[in-house]
Protein backbone atom coordinates (compact mmCIF):
# COMPACT_ATOMS: atom_id res chain seq x y z
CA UNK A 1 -27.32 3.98 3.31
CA UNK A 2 -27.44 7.79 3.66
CA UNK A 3 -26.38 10.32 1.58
CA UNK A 4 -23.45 11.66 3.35
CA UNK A 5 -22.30 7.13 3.33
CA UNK A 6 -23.20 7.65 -0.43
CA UNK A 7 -20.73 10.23 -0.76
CA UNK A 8 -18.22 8.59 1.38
CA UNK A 9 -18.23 5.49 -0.33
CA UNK A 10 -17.82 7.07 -3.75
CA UNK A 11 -14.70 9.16 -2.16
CA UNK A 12 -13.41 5.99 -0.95
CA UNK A 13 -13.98 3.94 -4.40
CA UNK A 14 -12.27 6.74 -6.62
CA UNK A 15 -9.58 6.95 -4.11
CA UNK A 16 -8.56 3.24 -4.62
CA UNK A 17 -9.45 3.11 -8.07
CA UNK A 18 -7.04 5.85 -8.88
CA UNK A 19 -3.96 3.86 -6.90
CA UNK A 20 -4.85 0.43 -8.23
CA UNK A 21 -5.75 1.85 -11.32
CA UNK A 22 -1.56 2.63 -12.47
CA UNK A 23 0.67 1.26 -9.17
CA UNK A 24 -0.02 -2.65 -9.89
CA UNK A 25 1.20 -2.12 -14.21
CA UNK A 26 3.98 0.23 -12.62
CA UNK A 27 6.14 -2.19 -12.80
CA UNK A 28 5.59 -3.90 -15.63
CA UNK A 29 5.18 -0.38 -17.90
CA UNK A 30 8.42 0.68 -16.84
CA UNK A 31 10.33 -2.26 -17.81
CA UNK A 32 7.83 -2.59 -21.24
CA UNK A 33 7.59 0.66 -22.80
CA UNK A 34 10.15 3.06 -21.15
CA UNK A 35 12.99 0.26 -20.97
CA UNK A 36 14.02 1.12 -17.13
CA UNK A 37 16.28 -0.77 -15.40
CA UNK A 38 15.54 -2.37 -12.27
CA UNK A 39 17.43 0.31 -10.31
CA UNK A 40 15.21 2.74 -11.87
CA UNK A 41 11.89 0.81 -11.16
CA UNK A 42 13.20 0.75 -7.62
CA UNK A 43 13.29 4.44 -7.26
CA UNK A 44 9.95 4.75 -8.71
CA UNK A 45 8.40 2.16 -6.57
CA UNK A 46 10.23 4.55 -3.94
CA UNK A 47 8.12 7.73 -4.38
CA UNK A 48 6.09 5.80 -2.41
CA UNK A 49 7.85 6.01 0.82
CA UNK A 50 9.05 9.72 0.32
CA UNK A 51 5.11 10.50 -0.10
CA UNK A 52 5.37 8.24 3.13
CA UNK A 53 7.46 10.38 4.82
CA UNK A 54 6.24 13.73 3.44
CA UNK A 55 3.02 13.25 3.93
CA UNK A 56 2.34 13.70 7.80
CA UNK A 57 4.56 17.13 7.27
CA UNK A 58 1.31 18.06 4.84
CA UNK A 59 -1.28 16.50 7.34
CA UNK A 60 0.40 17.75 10.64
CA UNK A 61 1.67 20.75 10.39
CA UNK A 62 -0.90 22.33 7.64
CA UNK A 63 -4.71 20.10 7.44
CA UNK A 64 -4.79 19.65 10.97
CA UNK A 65 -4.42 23.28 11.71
CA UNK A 66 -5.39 25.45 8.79
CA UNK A 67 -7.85 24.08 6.23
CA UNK A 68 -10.73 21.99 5.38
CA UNK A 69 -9.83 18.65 4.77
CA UNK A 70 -12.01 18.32 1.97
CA UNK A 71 -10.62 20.78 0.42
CA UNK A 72 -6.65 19.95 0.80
CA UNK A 73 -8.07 16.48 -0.82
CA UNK A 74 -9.36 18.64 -3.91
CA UNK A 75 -6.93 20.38 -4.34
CA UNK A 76 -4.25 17.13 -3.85
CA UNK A 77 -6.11 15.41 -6.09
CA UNK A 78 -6.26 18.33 -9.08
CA UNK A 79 -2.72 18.55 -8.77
CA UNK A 80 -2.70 14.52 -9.10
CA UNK A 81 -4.68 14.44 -12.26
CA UNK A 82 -2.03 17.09 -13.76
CA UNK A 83 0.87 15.25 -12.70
CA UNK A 84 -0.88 11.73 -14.14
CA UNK A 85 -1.18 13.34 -17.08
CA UNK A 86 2.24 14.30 -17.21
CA UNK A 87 2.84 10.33 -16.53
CA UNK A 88 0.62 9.77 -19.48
CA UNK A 89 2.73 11.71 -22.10
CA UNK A 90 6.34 11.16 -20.68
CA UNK A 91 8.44 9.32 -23.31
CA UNK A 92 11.12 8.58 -21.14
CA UNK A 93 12.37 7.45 -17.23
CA UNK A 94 13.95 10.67 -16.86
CA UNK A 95 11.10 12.66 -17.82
CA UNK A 96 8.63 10.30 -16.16
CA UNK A 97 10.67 10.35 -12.50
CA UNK A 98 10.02 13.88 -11.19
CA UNK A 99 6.18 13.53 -12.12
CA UNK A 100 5.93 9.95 -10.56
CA UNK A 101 7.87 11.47 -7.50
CA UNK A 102 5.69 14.63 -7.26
CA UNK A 103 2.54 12.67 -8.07
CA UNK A 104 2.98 10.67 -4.46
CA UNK A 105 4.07 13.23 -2.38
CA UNK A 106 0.57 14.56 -3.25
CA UNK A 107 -1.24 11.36 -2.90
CA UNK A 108 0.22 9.77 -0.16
CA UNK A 109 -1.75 12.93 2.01
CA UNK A 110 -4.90 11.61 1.23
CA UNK A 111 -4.96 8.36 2.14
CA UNK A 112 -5.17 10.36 5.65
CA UNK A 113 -7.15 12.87 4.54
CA UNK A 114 -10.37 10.80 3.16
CA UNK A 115 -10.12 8.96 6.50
CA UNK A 116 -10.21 12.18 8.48
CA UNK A 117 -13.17 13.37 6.19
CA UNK A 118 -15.00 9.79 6.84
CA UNK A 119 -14.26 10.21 10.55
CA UNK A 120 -15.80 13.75 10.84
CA UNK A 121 -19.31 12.38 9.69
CA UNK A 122 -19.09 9.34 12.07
CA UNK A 123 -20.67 9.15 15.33
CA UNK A 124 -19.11 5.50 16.11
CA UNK A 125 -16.44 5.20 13.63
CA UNK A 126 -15.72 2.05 15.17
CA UNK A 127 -18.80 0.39 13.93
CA UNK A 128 -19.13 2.71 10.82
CA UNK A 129 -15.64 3.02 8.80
CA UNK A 130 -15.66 -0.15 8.02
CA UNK A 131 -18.54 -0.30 5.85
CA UNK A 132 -17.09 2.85 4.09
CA UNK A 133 -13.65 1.77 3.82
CA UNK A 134 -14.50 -1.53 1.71
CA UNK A 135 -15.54 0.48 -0.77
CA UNK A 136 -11.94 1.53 -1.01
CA UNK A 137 -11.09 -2.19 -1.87
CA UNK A 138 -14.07 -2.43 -3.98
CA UNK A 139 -12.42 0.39 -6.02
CA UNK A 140 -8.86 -0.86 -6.22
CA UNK A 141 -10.52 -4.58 -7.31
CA UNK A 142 -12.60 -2.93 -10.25
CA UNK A 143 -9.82 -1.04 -11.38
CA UNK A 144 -7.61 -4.52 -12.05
CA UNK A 145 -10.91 -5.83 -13.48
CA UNK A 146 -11.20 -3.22 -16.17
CA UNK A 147 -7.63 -2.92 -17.45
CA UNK A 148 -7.73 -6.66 -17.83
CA UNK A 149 -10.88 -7.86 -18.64
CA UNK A 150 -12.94 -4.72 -20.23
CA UNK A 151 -9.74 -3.09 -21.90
CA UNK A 152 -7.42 -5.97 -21.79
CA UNK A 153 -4.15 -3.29 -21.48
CA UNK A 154 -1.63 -5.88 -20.08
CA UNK A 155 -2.06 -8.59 -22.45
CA UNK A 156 1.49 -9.65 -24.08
CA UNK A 157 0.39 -7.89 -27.56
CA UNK A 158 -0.93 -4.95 -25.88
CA UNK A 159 1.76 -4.09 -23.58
CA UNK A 160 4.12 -4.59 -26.38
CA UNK A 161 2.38 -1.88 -28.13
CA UNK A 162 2.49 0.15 -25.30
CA UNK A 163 -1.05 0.40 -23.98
CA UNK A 164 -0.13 0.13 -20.60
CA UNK A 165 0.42 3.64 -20.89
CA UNK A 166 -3.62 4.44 -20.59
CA UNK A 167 -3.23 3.32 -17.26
CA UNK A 168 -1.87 7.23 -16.63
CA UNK A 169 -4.78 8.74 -18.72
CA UNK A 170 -7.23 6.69 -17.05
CA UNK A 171 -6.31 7.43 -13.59
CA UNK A 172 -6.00 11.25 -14.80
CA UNK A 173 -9.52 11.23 -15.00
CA UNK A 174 -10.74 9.52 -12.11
CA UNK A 175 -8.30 11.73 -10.43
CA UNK A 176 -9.86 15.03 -11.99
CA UNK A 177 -12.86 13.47 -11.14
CA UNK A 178 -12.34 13.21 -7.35
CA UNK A 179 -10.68 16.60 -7.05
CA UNK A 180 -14.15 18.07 -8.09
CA UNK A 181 -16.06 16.28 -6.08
CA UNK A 182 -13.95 16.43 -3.07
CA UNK A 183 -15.17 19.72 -2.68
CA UNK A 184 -19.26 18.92 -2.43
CA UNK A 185 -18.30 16.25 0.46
CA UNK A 186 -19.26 17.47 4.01
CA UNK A 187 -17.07 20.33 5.82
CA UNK A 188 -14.29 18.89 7.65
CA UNK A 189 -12.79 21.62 9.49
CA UNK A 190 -9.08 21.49 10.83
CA UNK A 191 -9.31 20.41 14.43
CA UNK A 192 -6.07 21.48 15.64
CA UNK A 193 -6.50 25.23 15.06
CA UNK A 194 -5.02 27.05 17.36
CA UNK A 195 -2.99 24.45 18.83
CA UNK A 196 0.95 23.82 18.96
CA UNK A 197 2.05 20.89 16.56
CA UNK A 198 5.27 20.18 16.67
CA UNK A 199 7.53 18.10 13.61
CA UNK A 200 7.96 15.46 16.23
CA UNK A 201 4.54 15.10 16.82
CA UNK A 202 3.83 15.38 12.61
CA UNK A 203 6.25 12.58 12.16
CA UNK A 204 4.93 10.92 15.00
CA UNK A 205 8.59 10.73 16.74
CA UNK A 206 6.74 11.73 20.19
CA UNK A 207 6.17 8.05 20.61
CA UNK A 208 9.85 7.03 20.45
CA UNK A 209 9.20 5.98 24.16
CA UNK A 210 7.51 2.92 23.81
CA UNK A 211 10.72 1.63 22.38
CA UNK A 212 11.71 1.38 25.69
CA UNK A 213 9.82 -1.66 26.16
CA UNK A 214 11.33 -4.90 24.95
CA UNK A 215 8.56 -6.32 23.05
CA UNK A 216 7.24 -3.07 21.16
CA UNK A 217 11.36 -2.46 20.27
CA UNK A 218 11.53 -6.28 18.45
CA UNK A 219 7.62 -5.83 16.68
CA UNK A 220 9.03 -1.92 15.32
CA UNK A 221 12.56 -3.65 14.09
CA UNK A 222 10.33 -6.81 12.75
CA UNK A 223 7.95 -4.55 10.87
CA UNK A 224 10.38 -2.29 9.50
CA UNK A 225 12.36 -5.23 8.07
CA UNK A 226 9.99 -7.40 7.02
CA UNK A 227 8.91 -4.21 4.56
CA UNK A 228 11.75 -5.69 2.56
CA UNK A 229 10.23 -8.75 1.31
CA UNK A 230 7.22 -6.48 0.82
CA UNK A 231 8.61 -4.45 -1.90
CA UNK A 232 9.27 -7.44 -3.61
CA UNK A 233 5.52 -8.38 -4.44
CA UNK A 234 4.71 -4.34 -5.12
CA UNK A 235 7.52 -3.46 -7.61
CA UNK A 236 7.49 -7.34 -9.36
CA UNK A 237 4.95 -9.17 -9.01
CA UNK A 238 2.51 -7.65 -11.95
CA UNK A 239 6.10 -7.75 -14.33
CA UNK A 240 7.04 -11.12 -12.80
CA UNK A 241 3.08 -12.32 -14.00
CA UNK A 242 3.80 -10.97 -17.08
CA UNK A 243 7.10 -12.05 -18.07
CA UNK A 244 5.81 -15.83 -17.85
CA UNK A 245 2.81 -15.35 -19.97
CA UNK A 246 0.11 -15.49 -16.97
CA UNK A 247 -3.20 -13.66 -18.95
CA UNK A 248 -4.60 -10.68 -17.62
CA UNK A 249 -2.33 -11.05 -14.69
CA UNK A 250 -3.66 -7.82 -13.55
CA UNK A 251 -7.26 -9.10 -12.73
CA UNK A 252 -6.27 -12.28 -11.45
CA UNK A 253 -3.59 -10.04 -8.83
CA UNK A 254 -7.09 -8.36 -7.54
CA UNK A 255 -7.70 -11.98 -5.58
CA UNK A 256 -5.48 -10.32 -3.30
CA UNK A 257 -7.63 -7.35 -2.43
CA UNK A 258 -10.90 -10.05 -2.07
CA UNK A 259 -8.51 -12.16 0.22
CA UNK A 260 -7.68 -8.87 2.39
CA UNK A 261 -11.31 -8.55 2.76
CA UNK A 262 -11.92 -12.09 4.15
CA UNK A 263 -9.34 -12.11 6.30
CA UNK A 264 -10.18 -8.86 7.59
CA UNK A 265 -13.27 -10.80 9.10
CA UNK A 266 -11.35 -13.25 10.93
CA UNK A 267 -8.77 -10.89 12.20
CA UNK A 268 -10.63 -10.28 15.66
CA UNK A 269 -11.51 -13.83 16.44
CA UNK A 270 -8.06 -14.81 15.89
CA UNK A 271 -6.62 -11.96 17.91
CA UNK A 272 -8.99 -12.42 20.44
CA UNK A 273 -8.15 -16.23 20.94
CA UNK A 274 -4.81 -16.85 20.03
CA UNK A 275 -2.73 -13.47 21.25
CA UNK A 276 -1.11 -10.84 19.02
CA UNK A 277 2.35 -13.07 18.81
CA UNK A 278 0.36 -15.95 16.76
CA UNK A 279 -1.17 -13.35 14.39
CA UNK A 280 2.03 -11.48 13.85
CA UNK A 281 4.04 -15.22 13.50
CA UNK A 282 0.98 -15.92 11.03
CA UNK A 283 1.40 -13.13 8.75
CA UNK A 284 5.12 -13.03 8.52
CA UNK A 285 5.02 -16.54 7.77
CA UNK A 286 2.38 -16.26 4.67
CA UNK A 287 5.52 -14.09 3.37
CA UNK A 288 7.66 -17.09 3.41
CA UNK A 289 5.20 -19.49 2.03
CA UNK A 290 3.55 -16.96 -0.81
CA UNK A 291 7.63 -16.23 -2.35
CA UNK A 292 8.28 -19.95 -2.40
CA UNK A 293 4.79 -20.49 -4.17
CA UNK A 294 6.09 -17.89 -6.70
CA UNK A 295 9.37 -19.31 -6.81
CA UNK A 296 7.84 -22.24 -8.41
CA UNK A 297 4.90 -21.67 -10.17
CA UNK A 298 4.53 -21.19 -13.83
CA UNK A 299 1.69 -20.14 -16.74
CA UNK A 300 0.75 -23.56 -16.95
CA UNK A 301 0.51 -26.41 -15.06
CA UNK A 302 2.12 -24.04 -12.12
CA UNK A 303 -0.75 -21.35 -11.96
CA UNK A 304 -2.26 -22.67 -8.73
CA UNK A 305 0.90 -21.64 -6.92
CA UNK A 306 0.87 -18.46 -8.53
CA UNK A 307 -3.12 -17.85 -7.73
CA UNK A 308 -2.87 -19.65 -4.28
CA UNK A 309 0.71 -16.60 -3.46
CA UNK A 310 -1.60 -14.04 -4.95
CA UNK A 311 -4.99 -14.94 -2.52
CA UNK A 312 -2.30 -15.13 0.03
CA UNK A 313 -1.82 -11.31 0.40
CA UNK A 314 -5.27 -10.77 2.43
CA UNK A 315 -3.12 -13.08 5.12
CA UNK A 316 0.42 -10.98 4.57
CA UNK A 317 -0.95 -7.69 5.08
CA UNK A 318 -4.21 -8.23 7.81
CA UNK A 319 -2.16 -10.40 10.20
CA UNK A 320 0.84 -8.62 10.33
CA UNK A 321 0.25 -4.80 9.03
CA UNK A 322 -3.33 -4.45 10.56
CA UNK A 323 -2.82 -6.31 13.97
CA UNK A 324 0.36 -4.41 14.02
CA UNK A 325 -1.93 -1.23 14.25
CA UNK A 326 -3.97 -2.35 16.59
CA UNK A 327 -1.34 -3.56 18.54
CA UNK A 328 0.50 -0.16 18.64
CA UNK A 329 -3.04 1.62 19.78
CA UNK A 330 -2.95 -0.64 22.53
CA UNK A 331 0.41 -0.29 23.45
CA UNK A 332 0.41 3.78 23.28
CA UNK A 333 -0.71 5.91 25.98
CA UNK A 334 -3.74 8.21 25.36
CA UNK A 335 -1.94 11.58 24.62
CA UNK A 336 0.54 9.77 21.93
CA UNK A 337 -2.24 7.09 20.10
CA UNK A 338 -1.77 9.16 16.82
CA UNK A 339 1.74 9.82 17.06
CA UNK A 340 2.66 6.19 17.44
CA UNK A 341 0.32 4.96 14.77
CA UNK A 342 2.73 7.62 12.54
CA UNK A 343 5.80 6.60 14.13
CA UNK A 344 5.15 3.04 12.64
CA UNK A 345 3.85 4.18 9.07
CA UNK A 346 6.79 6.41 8.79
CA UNK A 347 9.02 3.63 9.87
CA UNK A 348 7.63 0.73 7.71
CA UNK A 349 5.89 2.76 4.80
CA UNK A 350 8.65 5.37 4.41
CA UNK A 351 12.07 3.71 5.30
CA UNK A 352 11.08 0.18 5.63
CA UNK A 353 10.07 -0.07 2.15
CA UNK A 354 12.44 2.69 1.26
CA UNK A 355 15.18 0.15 1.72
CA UNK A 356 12.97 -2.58 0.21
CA UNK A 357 12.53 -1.21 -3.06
CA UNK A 358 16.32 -0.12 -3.57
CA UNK A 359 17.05 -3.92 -2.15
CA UNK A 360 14.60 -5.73 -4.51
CA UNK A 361 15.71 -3.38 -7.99
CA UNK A 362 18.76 -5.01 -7.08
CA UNK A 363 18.51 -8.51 -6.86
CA UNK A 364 16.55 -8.18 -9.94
CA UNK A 365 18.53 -6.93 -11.73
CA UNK A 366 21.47 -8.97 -10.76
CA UNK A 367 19.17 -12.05 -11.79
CA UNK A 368 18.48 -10.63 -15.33
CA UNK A 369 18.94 -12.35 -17.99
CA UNK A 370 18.74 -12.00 -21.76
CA UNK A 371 15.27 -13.05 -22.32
CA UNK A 372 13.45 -12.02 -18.84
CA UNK A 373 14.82 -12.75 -15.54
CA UNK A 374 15.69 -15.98 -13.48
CA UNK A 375 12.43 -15.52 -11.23
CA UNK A 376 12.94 -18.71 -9.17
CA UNK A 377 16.51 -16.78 -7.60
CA UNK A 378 14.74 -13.18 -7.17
CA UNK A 379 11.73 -14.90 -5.72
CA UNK A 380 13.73 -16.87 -3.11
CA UNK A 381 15.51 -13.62 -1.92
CA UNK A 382 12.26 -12.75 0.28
CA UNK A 383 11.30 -16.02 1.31
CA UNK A 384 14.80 -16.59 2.72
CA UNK A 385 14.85 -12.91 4.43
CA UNK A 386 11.07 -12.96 5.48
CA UNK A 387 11.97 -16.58 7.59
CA UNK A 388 15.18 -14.99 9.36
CA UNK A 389 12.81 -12.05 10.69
CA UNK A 390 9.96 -14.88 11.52
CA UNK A 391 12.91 -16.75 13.44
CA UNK A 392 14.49 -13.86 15.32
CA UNK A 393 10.62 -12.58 15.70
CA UNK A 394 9.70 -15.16 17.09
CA UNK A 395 12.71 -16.17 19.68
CA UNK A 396 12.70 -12.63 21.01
CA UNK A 397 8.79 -11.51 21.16
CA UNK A 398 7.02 -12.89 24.23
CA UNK A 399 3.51 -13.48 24.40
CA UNK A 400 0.95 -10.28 25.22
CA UNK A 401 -2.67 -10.54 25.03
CA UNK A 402 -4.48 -8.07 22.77
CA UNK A 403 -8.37 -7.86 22.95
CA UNK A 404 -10.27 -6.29 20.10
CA UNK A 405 -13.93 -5.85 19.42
CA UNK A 406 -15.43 -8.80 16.50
């Protein structure tokens, strides 16, 4: 490996680190140590979506035309550290909301930005990203390894004492840490200077067309609803883990992130032989299958179903999220590639899960209870809603063939 791969991987590690590192606990810190309610873990899980949604304003209509990409990531994440820290000392939700919320409207950027950065140093990125990306999952792995198993911050005595909260600090400095370095990573120079880039074209609503044909119409309505049942495992999974007693739940949820590698692999061969409808079926049904397992597993004799929902997520997210990508590329024509690829991410990652995270801070909290929650109920919420989407998904998608490279 190079240097410049060197230096790309370690952008890519720190960038995952730093989400993985505070978004899994989120959860689970909120309802521990700051005493939110669901409702208010819902609209923190929801920064999310409007970093989502502000985020190819930032990329579109500023990086792409007037700066260095490198140095918009800096500079993103030195603000980020700042704002982390600000996470770090907040006593209280309503002190901790406007950082949380001003924290992801910078990060959210830069999950486009250290692609466009990898991209500039790539002569087949087709053939090269991947290698870089991992790293990325690499980082988001280790940082659930550490804050279970070399600091041990969401064991039952230590979140009760309200370690969690070094989660902020720690991400602070890998944060601070990236910011600096971002600026020593090769020049990426804005490649739409000088041209005209409209809001449409930012939000990716130049590609509203290919709504005109049936089949892309039901996959846009199936991914944007089955973003519901997504929020579910984000915002309460980790507290769900922890609530029953499961031990360094946070290490054990990084099984996912090893899973999303694996299936990664088989992605193409599966494509390639059984059609995008399969894969898409596939993943939406792992949804189903992974909230029953939760539904019904336990701390004790039950942790297989918890493990075996958690390993599931590699299956959730490649064969429906991924192959949903790749299925938009194909779909779009040359000219509006980019634009569709943001009309989807702005549709599932900002409103999809938008209305996930307000929907799932409300069945939990309507299934709380004096000593936890009634997990079995809020669990069975998404399984139920994830089936009706596979159902009407399936009835109304026909079958289109979808080659990719393996």
């Amino acid at each position: 490996m190079n240097n410049i791969k060197v230096r790309l991987s370690i952008m890519m590690f720190l960038q995952f680190f730093i989400w993985g590192g505070w978004f899994v606990t989120l959860g689970t810190y909120l309802a521990s140590t700051l005493e939110a309610s669901g409702g208010q873990i819902a609209m923190a899980f929801s920064t999310q979506s409007w970093g989502a949604i502000i985020a190819p304003l930032i990329i579109g209509l500023i990086a792409d035309k007037y700066f260095n990409a490198e140095r918009i990531l800096g500079v993103l994440h030195l603000l980020g550290a700042a704002l982390m820290y600000m996470m770090f000392t907040a006593q209280d939700f309503s002190s901790f909301y406007p950082f949380v919320l001003g924290y992801m409207i910078a990060y959210m950027p830069t999950l486009a930005l250290v692609n466009s950065v990898s991209f500039g140093q790539m002569r087949d990125p087709s053939k090269e990203f991947g290698k870089i990306r991992v790293w990325g999952t690499i980082g988001w792995i280790v940082a659930g390894l550490v804050i279970s198993y070399v600091f041990s911050w969401d064991a039952r005595q230590a979140i009760e004492g309200g370690m969690l909260r070094n989660t902020f600090a720690l991400c602070a400095i890998a944060s601070l840490l990236l910011g600096l370095f971002s600026f020593t990573l090769p020049a990426t120079p804005p490649k739409g200077k000088g041209q005209a880039t409209g809001i449409g074209q930012a939000l990716g609503t130049d590609a509203l067309s290919l709504l005109k044909s049936r089949n892309f119409a039901v996959f846009f309505i199936a991914s944007v609803l089955i973003c519901i049942p997504l929020a579910f495992y984000y915002q309460n999974a980790n507290p769900f883990l922890t609530e029953i007693g499961v031990e360094n739940a946070t290490g054990k949820m990084t099984l996912g992130q090893v899973s999303e590698v694996l299936f990664m692999l088989a992605l193409p061969v599966f494509l390639n032989k059984f059609g995008i409808k399969k894969t898409l079926i596939l993943g939406m049904l792992a949804w189903v299958i992974r909230y029953v397992l939760f539904a019904y597993g336990n701390a004790d004799e039950g942790i297989w179903l918890l493990l075996v929902g958690i390993a599931l997520h590699g299956l959730c997210y490649d064969f429906f999220f991924v192959s949903g990508q790749i299925y938009t590329d194909a779909k779009a024509a040359p000219q509006n590639k980019s634009a569709a690829q943001g009309l989807i991410t702005l549709a599932t990652y900002g409103v999809g899960m938008l209305i996930g995270f307000w929907v799932a801070g409300q069945i939990t909290d309507a299934y709380a209870v004096a000593d936890g929650h009634i997990w079995e109920n809020v669990w069975l919420f998404p399984a139920a809603f994830a089936l009706v989407v596979l159902v009407l998904f399936t009835v109304l998608f026909k079958s289109e063939k979808v080659s990719v490279d393996d």
